[in-house]
Protein backbone atom coordinates (compact mmCIF):
# COMPACT_ATOMS: atom_id res chain seq x y z
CA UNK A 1 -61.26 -62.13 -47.28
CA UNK A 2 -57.82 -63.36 -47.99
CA UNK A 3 -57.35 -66.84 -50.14
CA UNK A 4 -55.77 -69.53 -49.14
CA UNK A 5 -52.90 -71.27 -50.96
CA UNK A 6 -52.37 -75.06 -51.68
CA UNK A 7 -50.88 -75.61 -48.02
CA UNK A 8 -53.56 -73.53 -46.54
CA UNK A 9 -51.81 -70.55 -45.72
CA UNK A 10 -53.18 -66.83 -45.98
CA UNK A 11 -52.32 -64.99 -49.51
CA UNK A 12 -52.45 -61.54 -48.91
CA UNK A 13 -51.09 -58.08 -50.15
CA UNK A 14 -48.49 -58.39 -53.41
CA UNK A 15 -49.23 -62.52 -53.31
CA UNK A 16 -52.88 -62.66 -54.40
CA UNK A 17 -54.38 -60.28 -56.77
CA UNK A 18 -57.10 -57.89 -55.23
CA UNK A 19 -61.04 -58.49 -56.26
CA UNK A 20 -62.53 -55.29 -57.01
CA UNK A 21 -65.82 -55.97 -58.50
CA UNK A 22 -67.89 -52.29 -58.35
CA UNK A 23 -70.54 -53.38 -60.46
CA UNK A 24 -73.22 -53.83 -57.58
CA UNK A 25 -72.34 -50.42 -56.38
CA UNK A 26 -73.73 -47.14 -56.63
CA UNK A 27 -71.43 -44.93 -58.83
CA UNK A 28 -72.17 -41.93 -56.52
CA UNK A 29 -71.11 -43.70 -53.81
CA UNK A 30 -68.09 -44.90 -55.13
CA UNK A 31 -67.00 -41.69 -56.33
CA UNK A 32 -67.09 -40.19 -53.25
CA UNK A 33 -64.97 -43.05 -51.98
CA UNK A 34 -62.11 -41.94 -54.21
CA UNK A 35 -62.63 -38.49 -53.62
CA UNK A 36 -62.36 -38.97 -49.92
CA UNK A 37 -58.57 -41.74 -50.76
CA UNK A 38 -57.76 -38.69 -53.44
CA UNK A 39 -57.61 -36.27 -50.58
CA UNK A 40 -55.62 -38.16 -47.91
CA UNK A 41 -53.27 -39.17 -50.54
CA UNK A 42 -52.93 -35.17 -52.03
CA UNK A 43 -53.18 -34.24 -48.21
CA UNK A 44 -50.25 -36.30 -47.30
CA UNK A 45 -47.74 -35.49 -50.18
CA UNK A 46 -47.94 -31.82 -49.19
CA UNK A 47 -47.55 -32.69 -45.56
CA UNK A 48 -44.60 -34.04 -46.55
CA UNK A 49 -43.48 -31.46 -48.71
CA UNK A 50 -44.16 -28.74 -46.26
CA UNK A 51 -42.27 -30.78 -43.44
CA UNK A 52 -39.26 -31.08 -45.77
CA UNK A 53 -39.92 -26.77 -45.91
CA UNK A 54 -39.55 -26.91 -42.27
CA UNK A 55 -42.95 -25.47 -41.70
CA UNK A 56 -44.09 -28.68 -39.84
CA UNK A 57 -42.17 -29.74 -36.77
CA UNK A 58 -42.09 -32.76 -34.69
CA UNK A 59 -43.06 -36.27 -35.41
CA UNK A 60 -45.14 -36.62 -38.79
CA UNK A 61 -46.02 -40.08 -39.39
CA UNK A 62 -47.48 -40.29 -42.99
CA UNK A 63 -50.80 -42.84 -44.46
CA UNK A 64 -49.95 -43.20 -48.03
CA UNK A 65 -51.06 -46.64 -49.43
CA UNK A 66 -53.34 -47.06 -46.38
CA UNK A 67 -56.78 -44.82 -47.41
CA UNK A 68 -58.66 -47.46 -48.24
CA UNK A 69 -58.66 -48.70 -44.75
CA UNK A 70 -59.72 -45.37 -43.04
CA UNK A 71 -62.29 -44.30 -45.36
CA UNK A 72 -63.67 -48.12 -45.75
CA UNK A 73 -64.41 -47.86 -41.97
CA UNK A 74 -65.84 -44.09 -42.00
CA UNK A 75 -68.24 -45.25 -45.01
CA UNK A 76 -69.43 -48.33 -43.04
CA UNK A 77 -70.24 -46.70 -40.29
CA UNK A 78 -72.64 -44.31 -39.13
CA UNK A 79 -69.97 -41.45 -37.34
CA UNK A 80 -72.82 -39.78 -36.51
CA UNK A 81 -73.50 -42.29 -33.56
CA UNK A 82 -70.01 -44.42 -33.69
CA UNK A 83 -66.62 -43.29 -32.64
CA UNK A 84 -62.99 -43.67 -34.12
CA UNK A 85 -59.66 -44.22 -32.47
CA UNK A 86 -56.41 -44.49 -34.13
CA UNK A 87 -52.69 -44.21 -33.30
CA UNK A 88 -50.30 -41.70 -34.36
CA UNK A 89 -50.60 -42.13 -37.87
CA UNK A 90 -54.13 -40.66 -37.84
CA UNK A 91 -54.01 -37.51 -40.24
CA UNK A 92 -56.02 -39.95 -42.51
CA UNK A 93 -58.57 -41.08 -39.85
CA UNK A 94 -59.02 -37.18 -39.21
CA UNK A 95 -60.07 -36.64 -42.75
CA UNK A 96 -61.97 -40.09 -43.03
CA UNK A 97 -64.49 -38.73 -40.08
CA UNK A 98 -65.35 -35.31 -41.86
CA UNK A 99 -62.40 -33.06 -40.30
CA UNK A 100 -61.56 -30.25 -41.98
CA UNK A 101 -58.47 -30.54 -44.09
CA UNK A 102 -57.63 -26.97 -43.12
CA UNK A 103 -57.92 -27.51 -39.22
CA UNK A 104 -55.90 -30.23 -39.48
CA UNK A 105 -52.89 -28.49 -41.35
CA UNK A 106 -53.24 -25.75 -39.22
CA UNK A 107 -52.54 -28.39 -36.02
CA UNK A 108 -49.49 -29.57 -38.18
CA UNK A 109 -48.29 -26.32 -38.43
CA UNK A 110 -48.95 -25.85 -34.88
CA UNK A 111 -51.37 -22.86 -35.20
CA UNK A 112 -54.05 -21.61 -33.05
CA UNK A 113 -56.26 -22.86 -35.66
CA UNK A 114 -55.58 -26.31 -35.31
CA UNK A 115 -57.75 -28.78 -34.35
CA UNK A 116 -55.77 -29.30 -30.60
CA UNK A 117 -54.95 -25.42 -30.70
CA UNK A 118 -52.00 -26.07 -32.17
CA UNK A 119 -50.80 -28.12 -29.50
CA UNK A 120 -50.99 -31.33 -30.55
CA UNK A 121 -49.40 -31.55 -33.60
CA UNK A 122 -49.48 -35.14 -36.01
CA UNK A 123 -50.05 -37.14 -33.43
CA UNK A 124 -53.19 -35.76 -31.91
CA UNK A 125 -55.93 -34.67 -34.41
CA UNK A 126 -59.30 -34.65 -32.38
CA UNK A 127 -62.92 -33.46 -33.02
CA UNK A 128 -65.47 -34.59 -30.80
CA UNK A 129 -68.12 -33.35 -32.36
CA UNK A 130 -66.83 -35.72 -35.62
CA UNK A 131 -66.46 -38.44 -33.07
CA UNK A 132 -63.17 -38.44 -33.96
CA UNK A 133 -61.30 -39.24 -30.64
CA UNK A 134 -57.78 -38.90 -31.43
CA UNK A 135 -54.77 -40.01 -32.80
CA UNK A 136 -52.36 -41.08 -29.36
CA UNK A 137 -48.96 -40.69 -29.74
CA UNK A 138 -47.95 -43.94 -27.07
CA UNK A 139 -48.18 -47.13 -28.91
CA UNK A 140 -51.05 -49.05 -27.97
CA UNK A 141 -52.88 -46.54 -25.90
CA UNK A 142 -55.51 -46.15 -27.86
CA UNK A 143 -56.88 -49.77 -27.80
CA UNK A 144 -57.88 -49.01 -23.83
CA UNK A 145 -59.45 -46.23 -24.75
CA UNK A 146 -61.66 -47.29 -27.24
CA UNK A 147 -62.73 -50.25 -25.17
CA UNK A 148 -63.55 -48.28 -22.42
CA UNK A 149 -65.94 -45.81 -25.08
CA UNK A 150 -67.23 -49.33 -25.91
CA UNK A 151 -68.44 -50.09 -22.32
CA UNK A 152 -69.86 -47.22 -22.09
CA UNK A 153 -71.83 -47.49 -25.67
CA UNK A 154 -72.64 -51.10 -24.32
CA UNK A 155 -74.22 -49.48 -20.76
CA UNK A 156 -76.37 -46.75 -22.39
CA UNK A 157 -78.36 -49.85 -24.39
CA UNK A 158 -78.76 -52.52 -21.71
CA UNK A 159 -78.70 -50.28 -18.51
CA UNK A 160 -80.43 -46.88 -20.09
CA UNK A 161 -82.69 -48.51 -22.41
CA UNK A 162 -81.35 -47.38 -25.91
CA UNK A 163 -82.04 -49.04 -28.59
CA UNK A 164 -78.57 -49.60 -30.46
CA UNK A 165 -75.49 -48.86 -28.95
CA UNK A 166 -73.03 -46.78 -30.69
CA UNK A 167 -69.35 -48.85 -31.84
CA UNK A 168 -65.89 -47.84 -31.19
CA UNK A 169 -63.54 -47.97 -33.96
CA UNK A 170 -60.37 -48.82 -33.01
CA UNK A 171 -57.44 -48.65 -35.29
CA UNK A 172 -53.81 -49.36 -34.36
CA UNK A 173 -50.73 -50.64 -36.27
CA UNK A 174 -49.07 -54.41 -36.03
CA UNK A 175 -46.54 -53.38 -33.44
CA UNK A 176 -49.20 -52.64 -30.54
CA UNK A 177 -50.28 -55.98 -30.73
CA UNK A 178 -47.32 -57.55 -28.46
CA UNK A 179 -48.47 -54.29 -26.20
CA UNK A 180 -50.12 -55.76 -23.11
CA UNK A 181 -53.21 -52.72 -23.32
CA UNK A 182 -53.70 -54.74 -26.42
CA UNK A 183 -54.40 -58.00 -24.78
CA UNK A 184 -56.16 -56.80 -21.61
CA UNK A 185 -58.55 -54.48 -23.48
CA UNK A 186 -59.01 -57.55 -26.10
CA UNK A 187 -60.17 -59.78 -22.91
CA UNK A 188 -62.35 -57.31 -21.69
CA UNK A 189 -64.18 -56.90 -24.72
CA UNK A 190 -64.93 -60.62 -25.00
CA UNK A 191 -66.16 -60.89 -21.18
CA UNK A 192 -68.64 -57.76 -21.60
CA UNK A 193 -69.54 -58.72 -25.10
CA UNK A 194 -68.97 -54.85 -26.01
CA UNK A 195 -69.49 -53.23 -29.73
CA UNK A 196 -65.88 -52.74 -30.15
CA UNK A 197 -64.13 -53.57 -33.82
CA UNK A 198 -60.51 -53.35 -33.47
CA UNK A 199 -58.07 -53.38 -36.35
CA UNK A 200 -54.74 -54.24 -37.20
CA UNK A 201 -53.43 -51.64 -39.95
CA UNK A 202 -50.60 -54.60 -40.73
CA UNK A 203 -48.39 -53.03 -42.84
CA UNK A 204 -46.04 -55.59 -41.83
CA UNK A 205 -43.63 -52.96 -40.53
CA UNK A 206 -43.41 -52.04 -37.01
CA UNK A 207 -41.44 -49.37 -37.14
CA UNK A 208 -38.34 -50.90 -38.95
CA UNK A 209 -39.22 -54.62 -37.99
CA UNK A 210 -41.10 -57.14 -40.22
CA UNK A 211 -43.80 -58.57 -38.74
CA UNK A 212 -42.11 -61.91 -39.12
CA UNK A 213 -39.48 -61.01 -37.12
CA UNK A 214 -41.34 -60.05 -34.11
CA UNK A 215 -44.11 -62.17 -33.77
CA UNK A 216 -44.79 -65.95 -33.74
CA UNK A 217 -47.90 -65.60 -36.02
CA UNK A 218 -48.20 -63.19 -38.46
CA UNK A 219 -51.95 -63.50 -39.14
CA UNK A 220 -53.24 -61.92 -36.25
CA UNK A 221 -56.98 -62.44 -36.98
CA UNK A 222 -56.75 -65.79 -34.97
CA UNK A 223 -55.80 -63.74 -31.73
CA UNK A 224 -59.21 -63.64 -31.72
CA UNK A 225 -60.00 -67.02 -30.42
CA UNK A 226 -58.38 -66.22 -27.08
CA UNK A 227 -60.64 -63.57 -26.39
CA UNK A 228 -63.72 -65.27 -27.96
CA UNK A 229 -64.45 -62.86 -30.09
CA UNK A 230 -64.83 -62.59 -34.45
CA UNK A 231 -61.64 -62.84 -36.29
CA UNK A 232 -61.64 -61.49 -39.54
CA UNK A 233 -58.71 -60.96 -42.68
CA UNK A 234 -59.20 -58.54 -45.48
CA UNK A 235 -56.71 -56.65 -48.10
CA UNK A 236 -55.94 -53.26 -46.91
CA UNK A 237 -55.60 -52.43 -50.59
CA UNK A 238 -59.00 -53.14 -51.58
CA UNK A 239 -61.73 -50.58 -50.73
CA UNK A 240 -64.14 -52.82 -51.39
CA UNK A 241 -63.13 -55.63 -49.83
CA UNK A 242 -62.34 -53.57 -46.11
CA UNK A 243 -66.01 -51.94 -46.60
CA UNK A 244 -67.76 -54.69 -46.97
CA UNK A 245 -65.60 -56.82 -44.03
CA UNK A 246 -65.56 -53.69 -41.68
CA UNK A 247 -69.39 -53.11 -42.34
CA UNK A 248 -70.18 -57.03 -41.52
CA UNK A 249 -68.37 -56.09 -38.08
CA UNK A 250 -70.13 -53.03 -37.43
CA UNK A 251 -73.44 -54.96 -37.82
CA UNK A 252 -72.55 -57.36 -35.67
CA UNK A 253 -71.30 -55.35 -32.79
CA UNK A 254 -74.49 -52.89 -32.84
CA UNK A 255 -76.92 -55.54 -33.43
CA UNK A 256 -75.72 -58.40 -31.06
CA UNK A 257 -72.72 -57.05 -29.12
CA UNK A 258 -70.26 -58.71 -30.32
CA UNK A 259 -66.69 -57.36 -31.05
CA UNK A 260 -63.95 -58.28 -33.42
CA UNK A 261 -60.63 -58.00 -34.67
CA UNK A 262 -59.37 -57.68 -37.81
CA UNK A 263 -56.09 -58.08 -39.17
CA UNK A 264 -56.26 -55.46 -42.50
CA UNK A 265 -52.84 -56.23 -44.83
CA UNK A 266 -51.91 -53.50 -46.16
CA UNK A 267 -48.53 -51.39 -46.58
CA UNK A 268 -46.89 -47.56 -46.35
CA UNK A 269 -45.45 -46.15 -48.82
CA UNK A 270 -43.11 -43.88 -46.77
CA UNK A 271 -41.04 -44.49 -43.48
CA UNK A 272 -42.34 -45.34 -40.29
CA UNK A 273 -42.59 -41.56 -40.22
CA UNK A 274 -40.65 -38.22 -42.42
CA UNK A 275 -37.49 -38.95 -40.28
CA UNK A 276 -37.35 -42.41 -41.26
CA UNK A 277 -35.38 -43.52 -44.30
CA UNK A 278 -36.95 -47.05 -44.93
CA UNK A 279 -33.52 -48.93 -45.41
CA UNK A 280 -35.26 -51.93 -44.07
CA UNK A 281 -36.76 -53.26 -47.25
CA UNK A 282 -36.16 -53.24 -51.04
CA UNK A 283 -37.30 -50.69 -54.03
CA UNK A 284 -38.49 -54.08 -55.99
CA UNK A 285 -40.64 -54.69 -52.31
CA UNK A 286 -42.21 -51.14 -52.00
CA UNK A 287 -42.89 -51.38 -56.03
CA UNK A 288 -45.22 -54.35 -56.20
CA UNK A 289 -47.63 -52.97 -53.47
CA UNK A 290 -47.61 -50.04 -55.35
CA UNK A 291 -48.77 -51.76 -58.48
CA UNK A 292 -51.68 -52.67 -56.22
CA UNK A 293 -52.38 -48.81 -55.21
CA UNK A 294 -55.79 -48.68 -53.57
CA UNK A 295 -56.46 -45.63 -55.20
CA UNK A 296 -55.26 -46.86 -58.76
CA UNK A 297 -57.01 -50.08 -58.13
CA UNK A 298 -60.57 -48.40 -57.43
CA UNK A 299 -59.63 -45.94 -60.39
CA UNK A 300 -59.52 -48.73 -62.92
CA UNK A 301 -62.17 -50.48 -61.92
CA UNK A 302 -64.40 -47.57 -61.82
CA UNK A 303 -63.32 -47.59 -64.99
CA UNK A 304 -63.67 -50.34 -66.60
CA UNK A 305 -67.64 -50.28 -65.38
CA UNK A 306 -68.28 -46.82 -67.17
CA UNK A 307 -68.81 -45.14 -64.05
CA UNK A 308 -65.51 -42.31 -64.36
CA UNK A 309 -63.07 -41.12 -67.55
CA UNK A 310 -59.97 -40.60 -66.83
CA UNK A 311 -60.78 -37.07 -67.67
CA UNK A 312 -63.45 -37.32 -64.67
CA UNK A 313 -60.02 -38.04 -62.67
CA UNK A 314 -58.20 -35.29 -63.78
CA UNK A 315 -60.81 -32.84 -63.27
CA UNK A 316 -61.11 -34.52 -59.48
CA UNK A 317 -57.55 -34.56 -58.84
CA UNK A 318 -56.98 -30.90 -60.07
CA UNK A 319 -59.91 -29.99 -57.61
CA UNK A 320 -58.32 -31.80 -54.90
CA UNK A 321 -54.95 -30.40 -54.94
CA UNK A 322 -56.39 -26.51 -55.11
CA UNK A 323 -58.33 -27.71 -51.65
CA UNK A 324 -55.26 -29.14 -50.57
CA UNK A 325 -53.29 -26.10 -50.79
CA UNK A 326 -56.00 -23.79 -49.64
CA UNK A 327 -55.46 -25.47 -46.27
CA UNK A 328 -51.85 -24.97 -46.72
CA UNK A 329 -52.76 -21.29 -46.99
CA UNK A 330 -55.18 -21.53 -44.04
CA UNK A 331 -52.39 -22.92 -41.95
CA UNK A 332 -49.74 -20.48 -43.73
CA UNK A 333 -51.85 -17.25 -42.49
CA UNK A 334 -53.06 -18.23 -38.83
CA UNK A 335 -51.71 -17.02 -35.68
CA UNK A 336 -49.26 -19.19 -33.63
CA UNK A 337 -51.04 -19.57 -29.80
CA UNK A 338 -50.94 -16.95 -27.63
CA UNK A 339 -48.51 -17.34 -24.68
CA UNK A 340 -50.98 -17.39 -22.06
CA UNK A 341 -52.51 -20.21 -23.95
CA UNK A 342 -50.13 -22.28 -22.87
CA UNK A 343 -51.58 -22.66 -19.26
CA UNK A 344 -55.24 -23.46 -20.87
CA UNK A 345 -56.35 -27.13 -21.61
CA UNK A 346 -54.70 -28.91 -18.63
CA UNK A 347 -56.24 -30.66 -15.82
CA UNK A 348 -54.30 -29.73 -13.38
């Protein structure tokens, strides 16, 4: 959880220093943590190289400095049963849930291939068999969404008879919280008492604004109240920290139906997406959260335990970027859609 200052007010992000004791955790487990924050981090640079190429069209909204949220949440729960929802920023979320990285730069590259057929682009990476849901390119949208996969997780364990009802994930970023889907879906959840965790992927930029700027609190966790639900802070750059808070939410909306919402600090490293040039806030800003790098941050504390040389890194790294660009070859080779394809996934 965020500290508190002498005046009571939350410390988070580049004002407190980040806990990461790893000591009580399995080294396995942790090492697949990193591996999994390695890959969205490799995954995104060469998105972002390859949309600078012109091979990638469109919107392309980018999660740099944010895999420790993502990949907190897929460890904590069980996607076998539970379901994720995210915004457009959700190339990281697709990865996180066990998409493969090659599907998904095939659907940047808009390729057959892709995970949408090539349709969808960025903004809309889906799997249902992953439970991953999609990415929705209208702000907000998602939050209905996910509360309405939470009723119906709630209906199959008190009107079916099942035993534990699955949770719905619901990501979204600090601008769709003055979005009114935000506040209806929030209400809804605390009436029905559905296992819904929503979170707030603050980082304290929507789109060019500061969060201060835009909104009369910027601690959204006590939103919560209103809707009688769990409120809940954690660092967005602490893996540890977001697994262990995201997990405690889990739990409690599987085993007693109750949802929460979480305001995660955290912060992007790059524009609100590749178009954007991120004018909006100092070099001497963006450089302190990077001195608190979630991937660095787990590195070194890994570490320090004697659980991973930095030659273990290097090896992993390496590894990582050769899978990275195989799925820039995957995309490179695959067939754009076919023109009659274009009349085939629509409802009407």
């Amino acid at each position: 959880m965020a500290s508190k200052d002498k005046d009571g007010k939350s410390k988070s992000g580049s004002e407190t220093a980040v806990s990461m004791k790893v000591d009580s955790y399995d080294k396995e487990f942790l090492h697949e943590a990193l591996e999994k924050m390695l890959l969205i981090r490799r995954f995104e640079e060469k998105s972002a190289q390859m949309y600078g190429l012109r091979k990638i069209g469109g919107f392309c909204h980018l999660y740099n400095g944010q895999e420790a949220v993502a990949i907190a949440a897929a460890m904590a729960a069980d996607m076998s049963r539970d379901y994720m929802l995210t915004a457009y920023r959700d190339h990281g979320h697709a990865i996180a849930c066990g998409m493969d990285p090659k599907v998904v730069m095939a659907e940047l590259y808009g390729k057959i291939t892709g995970c949408s057929r090539g349709k969808g682009g960025s903004m809309h990476m889906f799997d249902l068999e992953k439970h991953m849901l999609g990415g929705n390119g209208i702000v907000g949208a998602q939050i209905p969404i996910a509360t309405g996969v939470a009723f119906a997780e709630m209906y199959k364990k008190k009107v079916m008879g099942e035993k534990e009802a699955g949770v719905a994930l619901c990501f979204f970023g600090d601008g769709a919280v003055h979005q009114g889907a935000f506040h209806e879906s929030l209400n809804l959840a605390g009436v029905w008492k559905l296992p819904a965790v929503y979170m707030v992927e603050n980082n304290r930029f929507g789109r060019g604004s500061a969060v201060h700027r835009v909104s009369a609190v910027e601690d959204f966790e006590i939103k919560a109240v209103g809707y009688n639900m769990d409120g809940m802070q954690l660092n967005g750059m602490s893996f540890v920290e977001c697994y262990e808070g995201i997990g405690k939410a889990i739990e409690r909306a599987r085993k007693d139906s109750i949802p929460t919402l979480i305001d995660i600090k955290t912060y992007r490293y790059k524009g609100h997406s590749m178009s954007d040039p991120a004018k909006y806030r100092t070099k001497d800003e963006l450089e302190k959260f990077k001195a608190q790098d979630p991937i660095e941050l787990l590195k070194a504390s890994m570490i320090d335990a004697g659980m991973l040389t930095d030659e273990d890194y290097q090896r992993l790294d390496k590894t990582i970027r050769e899978q990275v660009q195989e799925a820039v070859d995957f995309a490179e080779n695959s067939d754009e859609p076919a023109i009659e394809t274009i009349y085939e996934d629509i409802y009407v």
